[in-house]
N, C-alpha and C. Protein backbone atom coordinates (compact mmCIF):
# COMPACT_ATOMS: atom_id res chain seq x y z
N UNK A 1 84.09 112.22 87.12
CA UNK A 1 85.20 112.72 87.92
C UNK A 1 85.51 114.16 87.56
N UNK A 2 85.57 114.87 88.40
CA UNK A 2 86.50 116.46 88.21
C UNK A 2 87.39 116.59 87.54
N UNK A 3 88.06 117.71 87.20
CA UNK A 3 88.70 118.38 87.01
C UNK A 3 90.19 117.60 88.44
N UNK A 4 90.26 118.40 89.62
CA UNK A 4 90.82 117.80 90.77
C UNK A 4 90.59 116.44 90.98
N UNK A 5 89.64 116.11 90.97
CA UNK A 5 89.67 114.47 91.27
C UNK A 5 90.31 113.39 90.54
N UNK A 6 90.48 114.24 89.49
CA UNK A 6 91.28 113.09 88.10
C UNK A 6 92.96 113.38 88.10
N UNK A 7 92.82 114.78 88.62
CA UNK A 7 94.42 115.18 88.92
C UNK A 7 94.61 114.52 90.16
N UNK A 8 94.42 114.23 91.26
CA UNK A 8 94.55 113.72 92.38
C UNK A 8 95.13 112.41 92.31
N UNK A 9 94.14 112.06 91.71
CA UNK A 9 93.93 110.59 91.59
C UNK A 9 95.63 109.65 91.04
N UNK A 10 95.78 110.63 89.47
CA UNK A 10 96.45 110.49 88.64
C UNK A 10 98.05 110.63 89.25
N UNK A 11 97.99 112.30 90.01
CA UNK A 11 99.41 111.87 90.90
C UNK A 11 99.72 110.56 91.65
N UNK A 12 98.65 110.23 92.55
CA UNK A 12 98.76 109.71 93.87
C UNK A 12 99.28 108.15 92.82
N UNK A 13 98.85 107.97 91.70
CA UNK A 13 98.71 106.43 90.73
C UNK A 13 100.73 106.79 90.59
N UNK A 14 100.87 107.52 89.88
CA UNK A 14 102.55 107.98 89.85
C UNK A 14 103.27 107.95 90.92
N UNK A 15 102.85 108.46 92.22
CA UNK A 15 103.87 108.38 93.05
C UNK A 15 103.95 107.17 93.78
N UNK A 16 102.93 106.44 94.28
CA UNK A 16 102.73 105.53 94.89
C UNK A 16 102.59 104.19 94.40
N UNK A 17 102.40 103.82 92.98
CA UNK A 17 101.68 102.73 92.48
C UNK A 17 100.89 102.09 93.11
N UNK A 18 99.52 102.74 93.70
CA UNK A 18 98.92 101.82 94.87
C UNK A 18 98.11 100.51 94.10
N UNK A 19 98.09 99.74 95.06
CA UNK A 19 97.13 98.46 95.03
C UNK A 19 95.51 98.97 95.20
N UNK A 20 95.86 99.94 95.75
CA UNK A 20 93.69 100.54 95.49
C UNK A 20 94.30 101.92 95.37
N UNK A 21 92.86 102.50 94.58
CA UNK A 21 93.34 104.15 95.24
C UNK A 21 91.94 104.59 94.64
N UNK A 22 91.18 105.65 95.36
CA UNK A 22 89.67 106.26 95.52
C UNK A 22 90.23 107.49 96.22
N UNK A 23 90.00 108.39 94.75
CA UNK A 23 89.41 110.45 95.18
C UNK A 23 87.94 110.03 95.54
N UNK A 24 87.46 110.95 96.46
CA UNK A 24 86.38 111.19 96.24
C UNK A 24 86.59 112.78 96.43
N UNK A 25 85.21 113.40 95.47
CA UNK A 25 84.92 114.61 95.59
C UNK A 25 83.83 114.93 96.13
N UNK A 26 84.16 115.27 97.86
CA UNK A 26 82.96 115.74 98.77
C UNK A 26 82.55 117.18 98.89
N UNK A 27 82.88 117.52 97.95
CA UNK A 27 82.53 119.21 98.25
C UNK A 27 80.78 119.57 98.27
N UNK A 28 79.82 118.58 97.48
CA UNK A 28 78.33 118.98 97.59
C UNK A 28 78.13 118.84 99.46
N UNK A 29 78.69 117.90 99.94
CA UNK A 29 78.61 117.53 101.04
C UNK A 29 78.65 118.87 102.05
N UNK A 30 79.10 119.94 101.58
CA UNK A 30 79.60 121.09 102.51
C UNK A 30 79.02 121.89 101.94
N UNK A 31 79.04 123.13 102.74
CA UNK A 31 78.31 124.29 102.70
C UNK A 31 79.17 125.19 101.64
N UNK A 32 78.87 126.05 100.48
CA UNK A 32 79.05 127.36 99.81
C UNK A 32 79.53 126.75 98.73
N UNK A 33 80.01 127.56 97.60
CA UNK A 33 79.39 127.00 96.10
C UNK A 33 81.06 126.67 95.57
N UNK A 34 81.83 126.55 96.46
CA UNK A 34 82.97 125.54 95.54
C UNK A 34 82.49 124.05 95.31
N UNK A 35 83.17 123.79 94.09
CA UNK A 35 82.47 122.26 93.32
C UNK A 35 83.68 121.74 93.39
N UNK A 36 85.04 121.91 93.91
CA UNK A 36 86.02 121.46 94.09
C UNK A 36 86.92 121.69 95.18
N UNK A 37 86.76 121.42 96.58
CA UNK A 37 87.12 122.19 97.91
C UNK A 37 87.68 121.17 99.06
N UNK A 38 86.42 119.80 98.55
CA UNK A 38 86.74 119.01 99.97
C UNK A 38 86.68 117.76 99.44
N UNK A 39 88.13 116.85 99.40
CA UNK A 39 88.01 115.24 98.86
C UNK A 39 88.42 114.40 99.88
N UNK A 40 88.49 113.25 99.64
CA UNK A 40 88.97 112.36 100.70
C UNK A 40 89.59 111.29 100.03
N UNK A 41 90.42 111.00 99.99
CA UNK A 41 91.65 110.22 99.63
C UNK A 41 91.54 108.44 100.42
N UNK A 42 91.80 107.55 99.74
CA UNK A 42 92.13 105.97 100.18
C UNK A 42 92.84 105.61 99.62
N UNK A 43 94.08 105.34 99.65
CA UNK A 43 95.54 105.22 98.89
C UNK A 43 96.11 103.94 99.74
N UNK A 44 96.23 102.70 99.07
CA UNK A 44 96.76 101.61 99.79
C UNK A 44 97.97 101.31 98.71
N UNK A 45 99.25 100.73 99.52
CA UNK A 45 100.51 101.31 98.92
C UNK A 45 101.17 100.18 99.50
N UNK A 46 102.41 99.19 99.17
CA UNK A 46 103.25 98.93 99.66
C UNK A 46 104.26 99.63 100.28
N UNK A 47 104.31 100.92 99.60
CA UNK A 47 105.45 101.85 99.52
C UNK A 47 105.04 102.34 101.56
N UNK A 48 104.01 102.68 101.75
CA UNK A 48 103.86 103.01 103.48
C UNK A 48 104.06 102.07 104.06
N UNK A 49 104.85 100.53 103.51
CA UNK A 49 105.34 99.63 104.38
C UNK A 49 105.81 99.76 105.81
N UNK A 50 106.83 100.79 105.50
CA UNK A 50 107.91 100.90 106.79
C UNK A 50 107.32 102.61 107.53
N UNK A 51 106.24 103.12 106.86
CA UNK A 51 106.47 104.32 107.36
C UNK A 51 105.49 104.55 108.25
N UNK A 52 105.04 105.56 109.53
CA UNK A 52 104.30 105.59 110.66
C UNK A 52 103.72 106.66 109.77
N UNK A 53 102.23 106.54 110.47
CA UNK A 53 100.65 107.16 109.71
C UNK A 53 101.01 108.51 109.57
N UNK A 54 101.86 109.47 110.12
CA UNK A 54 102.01 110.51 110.52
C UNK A 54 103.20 110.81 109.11
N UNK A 55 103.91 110.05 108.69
CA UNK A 55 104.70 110.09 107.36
C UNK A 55 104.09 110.07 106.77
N UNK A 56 103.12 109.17 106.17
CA UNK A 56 102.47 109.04 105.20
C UNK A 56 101.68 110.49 105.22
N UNK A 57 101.11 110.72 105.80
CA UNK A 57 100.34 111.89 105.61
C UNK A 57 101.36 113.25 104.79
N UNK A 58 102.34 113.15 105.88
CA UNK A 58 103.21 114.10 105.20
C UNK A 58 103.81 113.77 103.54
N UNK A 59 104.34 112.83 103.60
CA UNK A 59 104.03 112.88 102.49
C UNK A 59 102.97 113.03 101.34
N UNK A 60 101.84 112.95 101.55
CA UNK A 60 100.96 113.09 100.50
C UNK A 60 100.85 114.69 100.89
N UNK A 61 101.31 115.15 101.94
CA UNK A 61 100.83 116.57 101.44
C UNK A 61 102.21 117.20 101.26
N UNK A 62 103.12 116.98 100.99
CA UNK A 62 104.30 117.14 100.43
C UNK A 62 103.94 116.89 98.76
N UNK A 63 103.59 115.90 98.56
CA UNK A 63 102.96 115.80 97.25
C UNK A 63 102.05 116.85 96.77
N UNK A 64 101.25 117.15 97.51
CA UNK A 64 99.93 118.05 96.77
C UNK A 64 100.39 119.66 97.51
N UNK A 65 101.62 120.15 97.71
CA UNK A 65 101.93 121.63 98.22
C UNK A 65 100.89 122.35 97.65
N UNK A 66 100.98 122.14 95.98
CA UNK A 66 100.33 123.62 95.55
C UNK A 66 98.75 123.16 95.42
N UNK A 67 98.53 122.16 95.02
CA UNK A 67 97.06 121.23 95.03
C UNK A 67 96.17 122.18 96.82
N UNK A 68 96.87 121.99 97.59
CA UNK A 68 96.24 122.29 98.82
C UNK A 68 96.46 123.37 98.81
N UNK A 69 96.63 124.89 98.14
CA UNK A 69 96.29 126.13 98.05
C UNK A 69 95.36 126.30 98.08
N UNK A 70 94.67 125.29 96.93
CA UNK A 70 93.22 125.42 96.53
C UNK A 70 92.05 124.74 97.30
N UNK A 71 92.47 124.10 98.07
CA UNK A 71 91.48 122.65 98.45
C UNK A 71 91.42 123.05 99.92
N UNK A 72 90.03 123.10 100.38
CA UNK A 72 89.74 123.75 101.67
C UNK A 72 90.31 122.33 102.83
N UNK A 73 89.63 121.23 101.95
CA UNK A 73 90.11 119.70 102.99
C UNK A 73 90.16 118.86 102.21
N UNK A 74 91.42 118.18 102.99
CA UNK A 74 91.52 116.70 102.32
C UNK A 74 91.70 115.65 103.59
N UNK A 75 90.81 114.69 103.56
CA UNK A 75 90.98 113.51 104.01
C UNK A 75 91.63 112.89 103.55
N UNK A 76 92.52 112.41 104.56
CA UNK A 76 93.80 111.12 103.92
C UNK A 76 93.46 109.92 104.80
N UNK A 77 92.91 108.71 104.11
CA UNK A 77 93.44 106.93 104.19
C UNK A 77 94.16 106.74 103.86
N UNK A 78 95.38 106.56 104.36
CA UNK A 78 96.62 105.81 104.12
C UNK A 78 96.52 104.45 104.44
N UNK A 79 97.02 103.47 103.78
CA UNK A 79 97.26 102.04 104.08
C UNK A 79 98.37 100.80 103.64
N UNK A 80 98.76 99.95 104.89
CA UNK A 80 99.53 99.47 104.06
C UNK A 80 98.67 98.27 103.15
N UNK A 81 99.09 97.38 102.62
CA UNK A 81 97.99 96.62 101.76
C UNK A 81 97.66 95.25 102.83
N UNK A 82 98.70 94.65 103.87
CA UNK A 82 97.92 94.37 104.96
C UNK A 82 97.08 94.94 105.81
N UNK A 83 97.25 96.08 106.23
CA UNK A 83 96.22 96.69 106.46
C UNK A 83 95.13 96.75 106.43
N UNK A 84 94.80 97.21 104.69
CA UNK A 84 93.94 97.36 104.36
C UNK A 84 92.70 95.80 103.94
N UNK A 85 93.95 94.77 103.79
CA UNK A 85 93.49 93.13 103.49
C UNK A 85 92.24 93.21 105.11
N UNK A 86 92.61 93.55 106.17
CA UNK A 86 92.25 93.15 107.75
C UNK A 86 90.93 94.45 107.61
N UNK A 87 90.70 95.65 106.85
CA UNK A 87 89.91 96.40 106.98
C UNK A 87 88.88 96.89 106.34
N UNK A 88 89.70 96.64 104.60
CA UNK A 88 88.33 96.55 103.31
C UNK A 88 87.62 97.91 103.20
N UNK A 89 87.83 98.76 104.00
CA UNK A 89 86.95 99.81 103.62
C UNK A 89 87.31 101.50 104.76
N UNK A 90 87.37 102.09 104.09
CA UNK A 90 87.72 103.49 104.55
C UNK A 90 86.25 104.28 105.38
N UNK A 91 87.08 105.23 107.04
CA UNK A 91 85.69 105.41 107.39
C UNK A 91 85.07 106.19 106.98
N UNK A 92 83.64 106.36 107.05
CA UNK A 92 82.92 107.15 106.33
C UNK A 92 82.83 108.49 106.95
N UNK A 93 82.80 109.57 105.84
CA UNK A 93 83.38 111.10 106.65
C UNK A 93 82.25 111.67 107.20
N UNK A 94 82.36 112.60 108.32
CA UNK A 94 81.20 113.03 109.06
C UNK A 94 80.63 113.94 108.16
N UNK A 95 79.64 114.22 108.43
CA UNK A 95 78.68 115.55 108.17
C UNK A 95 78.81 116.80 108.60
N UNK A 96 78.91 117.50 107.51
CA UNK A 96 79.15 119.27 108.03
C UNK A 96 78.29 119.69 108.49
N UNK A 97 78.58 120.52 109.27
CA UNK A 97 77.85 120.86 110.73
C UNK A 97 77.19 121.99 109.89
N UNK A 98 77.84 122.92 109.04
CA UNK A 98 77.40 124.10 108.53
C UNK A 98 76.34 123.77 107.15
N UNK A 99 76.46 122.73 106.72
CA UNK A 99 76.01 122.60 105.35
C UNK A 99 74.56 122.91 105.20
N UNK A 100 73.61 123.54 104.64
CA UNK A 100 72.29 124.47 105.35
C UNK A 100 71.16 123.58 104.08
């Protein structure tokens, strides 16, 4: 795990206490030589019980203000833990168009 990916990870475990939670660090996946740029997040939570997909998001990037200075993209899975019981698995992220 990174540097970012262990910080990520480690907030998202504090704020949320999730029932799952997976950084991934996709930055080889993309084009130019940051090793820490592009992750994708699966955060399943009781806590997004009551809240619409569009909260949740905000919140996690309410969470990571200064984190996303640095970070070109982040994919967010949000879930509630029914949800996620009916789905088991986060979708898989496309391919950069630029990556050479």
């Amino acid at each position: 795990m990174t540097n970012m990916e262990n910080h990520l990870k480690n907030q998202l475990d504090l704020a949320l206490s999730p029932s799952y939670c997976e950084v991934l660090n996709e930055s080889s996946q993309h084009s130019g030589p940051a090793t820490e740029s592009h992750f994708k997040i699966v955060v399943v939570s009781s806590n997004f019980d009551e809240m619409k997909l569009i909260d949740r998001h905000r919140f996690i990037n309410k969470l990571f203000v200064e984190e996303l200075k640095h970070i070109h993209a982040l994919a967010m899975h949000t879930y509630t833990p029914e949800e996620w019981q009916k789905r088991q698995t986060a979708p898989t992220s496309p391919e950069c168009s630029s990556k050479s």
